[in-house]
C-alpha atoms as a PDB file:
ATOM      1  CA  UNK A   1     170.415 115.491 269.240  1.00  0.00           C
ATOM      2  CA  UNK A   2     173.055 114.341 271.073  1.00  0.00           C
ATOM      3  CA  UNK A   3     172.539 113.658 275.293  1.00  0.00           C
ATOM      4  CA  UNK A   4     175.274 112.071 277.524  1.00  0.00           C
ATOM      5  CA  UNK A   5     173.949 112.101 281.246  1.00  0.00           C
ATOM      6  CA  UNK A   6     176.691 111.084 283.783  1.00  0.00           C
ATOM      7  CA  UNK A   7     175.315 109.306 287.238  1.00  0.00           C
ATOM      8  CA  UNK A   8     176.874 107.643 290.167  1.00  0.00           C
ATOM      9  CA  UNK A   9     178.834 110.416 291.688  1.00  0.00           C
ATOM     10  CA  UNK A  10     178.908 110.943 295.306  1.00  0.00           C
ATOM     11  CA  UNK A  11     181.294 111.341 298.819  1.00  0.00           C
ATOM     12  CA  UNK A  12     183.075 108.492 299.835  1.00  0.00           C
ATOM     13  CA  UNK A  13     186.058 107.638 302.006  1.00  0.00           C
ATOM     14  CA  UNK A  14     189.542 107.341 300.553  1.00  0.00           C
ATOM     15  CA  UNK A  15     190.322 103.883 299.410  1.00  0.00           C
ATOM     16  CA  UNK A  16     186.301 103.042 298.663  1.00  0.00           C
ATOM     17  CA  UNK A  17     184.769 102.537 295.044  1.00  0.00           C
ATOM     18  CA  UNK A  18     182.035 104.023 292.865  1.00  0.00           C
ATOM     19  CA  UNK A  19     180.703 103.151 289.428  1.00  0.00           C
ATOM     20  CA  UNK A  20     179.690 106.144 287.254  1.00  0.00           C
ATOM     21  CA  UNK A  21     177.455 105.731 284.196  1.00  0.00           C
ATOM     22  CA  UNK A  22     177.302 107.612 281.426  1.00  0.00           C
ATOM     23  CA  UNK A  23     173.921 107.212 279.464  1.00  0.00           C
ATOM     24  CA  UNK A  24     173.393 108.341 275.777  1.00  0.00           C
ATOM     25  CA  UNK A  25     170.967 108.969 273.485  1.00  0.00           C
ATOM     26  CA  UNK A  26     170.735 110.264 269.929  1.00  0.00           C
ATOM     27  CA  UNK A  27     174.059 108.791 268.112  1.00  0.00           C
ATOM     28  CA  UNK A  28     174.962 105.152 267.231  1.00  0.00           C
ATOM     29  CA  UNK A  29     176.664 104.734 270.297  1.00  0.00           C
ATOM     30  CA  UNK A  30     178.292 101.415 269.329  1.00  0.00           C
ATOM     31  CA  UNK A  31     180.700 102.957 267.148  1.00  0.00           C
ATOM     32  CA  UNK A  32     181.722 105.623 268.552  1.00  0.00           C
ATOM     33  CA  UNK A  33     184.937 106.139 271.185  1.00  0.00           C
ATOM     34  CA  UNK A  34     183.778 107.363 274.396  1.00  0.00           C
ATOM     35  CA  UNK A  35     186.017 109.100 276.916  1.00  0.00           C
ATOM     36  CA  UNK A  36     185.601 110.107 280.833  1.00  0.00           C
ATOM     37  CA  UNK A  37     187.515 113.321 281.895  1.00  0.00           C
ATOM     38  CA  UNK A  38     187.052 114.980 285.373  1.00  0.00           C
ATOM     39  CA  UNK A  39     187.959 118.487 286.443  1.00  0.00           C
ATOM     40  CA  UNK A  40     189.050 119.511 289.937  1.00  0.00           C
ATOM     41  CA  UNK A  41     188.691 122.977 291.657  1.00  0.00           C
ATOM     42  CA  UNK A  42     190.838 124.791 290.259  1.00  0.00           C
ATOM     43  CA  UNK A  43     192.246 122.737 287.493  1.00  0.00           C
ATOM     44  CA  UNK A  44     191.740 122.500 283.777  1.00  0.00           C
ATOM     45  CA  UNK A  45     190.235 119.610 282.532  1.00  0.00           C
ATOM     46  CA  UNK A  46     191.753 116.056 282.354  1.00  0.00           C
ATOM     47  CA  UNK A  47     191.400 113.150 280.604  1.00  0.00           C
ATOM     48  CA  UNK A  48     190.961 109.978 282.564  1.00  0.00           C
ATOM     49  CA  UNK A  49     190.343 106.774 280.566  1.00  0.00           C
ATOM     50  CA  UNK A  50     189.101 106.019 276.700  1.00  0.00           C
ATOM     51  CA  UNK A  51     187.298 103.133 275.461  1.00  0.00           C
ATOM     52  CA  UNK A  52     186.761 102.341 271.429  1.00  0.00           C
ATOM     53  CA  UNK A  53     184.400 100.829 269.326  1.00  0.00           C
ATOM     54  CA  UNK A  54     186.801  97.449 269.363  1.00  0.00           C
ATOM     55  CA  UNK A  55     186.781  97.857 273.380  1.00  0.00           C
ATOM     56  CA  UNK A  56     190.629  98.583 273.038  1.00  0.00           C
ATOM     57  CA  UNK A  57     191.137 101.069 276.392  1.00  0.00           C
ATOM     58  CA  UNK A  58     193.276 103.290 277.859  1.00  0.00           C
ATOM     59  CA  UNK A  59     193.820 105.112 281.042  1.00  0.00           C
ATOM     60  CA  UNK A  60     195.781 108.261 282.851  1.00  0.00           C
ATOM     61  CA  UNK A  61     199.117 107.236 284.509  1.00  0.00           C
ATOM     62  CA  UNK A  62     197.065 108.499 287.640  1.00  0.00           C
ATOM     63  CA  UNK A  63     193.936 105.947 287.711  1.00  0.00           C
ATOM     64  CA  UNK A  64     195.979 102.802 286.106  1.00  0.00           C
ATOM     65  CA  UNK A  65     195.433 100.237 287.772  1.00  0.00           C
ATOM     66  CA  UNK A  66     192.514 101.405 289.803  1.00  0.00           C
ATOM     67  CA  UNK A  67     189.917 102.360 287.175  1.00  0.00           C
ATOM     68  CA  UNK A  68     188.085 100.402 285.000  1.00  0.00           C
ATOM     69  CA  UNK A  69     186.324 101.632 282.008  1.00  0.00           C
ATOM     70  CA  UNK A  70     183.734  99.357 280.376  1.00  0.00           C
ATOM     71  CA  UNK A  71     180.623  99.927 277.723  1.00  0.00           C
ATOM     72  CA  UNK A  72     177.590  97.947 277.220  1.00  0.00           C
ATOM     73  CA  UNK A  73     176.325  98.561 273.704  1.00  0.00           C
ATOM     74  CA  UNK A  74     172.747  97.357 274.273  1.00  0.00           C
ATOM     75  CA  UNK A  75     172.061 100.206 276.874  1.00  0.00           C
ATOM     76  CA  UNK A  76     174.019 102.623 274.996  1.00  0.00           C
ATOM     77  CA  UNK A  77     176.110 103.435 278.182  1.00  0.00           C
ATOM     78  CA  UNK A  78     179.543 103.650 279.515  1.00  0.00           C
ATOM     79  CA  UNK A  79     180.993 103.103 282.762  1.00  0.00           C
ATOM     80  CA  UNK A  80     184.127 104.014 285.077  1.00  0.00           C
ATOM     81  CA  UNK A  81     184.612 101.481 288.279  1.00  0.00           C
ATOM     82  CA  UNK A  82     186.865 103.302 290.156  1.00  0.00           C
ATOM     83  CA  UNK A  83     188.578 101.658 293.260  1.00  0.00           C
ATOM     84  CA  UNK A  84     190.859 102.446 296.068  1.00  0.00           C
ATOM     85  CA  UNK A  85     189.817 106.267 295.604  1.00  0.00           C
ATOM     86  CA  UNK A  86     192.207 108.861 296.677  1.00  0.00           C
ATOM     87  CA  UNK A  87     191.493 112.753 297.862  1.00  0.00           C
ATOM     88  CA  UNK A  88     193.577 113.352 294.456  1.00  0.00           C
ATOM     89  CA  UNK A  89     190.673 111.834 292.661  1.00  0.00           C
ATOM     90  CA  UNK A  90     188.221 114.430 293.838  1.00  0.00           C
ATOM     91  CA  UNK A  91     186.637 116.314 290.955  1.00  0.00           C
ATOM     92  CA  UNK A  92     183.775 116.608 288.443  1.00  0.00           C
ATOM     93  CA  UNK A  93     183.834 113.715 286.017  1.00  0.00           C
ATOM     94  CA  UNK A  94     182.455 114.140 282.770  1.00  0.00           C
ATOM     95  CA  UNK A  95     181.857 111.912 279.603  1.00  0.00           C
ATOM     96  CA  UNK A  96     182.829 112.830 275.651  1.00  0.00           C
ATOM     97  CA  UNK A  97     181.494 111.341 272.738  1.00  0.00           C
ATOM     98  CA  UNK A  98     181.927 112.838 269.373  1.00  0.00           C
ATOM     99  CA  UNK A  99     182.729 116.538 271.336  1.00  0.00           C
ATOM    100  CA  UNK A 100     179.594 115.855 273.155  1.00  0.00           C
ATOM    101  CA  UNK A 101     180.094 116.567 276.636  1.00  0.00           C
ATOM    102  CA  UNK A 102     177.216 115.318 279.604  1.00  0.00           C
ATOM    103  CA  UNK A 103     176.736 117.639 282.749  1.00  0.00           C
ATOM    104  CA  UNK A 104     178.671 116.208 285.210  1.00  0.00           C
ATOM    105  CA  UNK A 105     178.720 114.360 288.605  1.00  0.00           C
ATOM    106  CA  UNK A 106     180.284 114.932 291.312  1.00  0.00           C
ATOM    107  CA  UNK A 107     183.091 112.431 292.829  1.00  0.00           C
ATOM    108  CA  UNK A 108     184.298 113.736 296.371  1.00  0.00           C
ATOM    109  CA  UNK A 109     186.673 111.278 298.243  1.00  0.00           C
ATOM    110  CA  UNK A 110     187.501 112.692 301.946  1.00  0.00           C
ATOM    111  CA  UNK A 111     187.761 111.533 305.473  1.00  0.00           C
END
């Protein structure tokens, strides 16, 4: 079966970084399309950034420029560097693959 398990959440100040992972298991991960989304309180769900099987990516107008989405193949895992956080950017983020969604982690970004 299927597992995506999202990591490297956590409170930070507004204009630090973090680097979320997003770990799976059970697919061949190198060809699929994996996508991070993130949810605020009170908010539907949004879609953040896409990467492909070629590595061809794409973002939301509201993290260009400041995220980074990445994959390394060999440890079947994607990443999101995200830099010069804002408040705006506080939410849930998840990971999809295939309709697979992971659990979650946290991103808080406050003074």
């Amino acid at each position: 079966q299927v597992q995506l398990v999202e990591s490297g959440g956590g409170l930070v100040q507004p204009g630090e970084s973090l680097r979320l992972s997003c770990a799976a298991s059970g697919i061949s991960f190198g060809y699929a399309t994996v996508a991070w989304y993130r949810q605020a309180p009170g908010k539907q769900r949004e879609w953040v950034a896409v990467i492909t099987m070629i590595y061809n990516t794409d973002y939301a107008d509201s993290v260009k420029g400041r995220f980074t989405i990445s994959r390394d193949n060999a440890k079947s895992t994607v990443y999101l560097q995200m830099n010069s956080l804002k408040p705006d950017d506080t939410a849930v983020y998840y990971c999809n693959l295939n309709s697979h969604w992971g659990q979650g982690t946290q991103v808080t970004v406050s003074s």
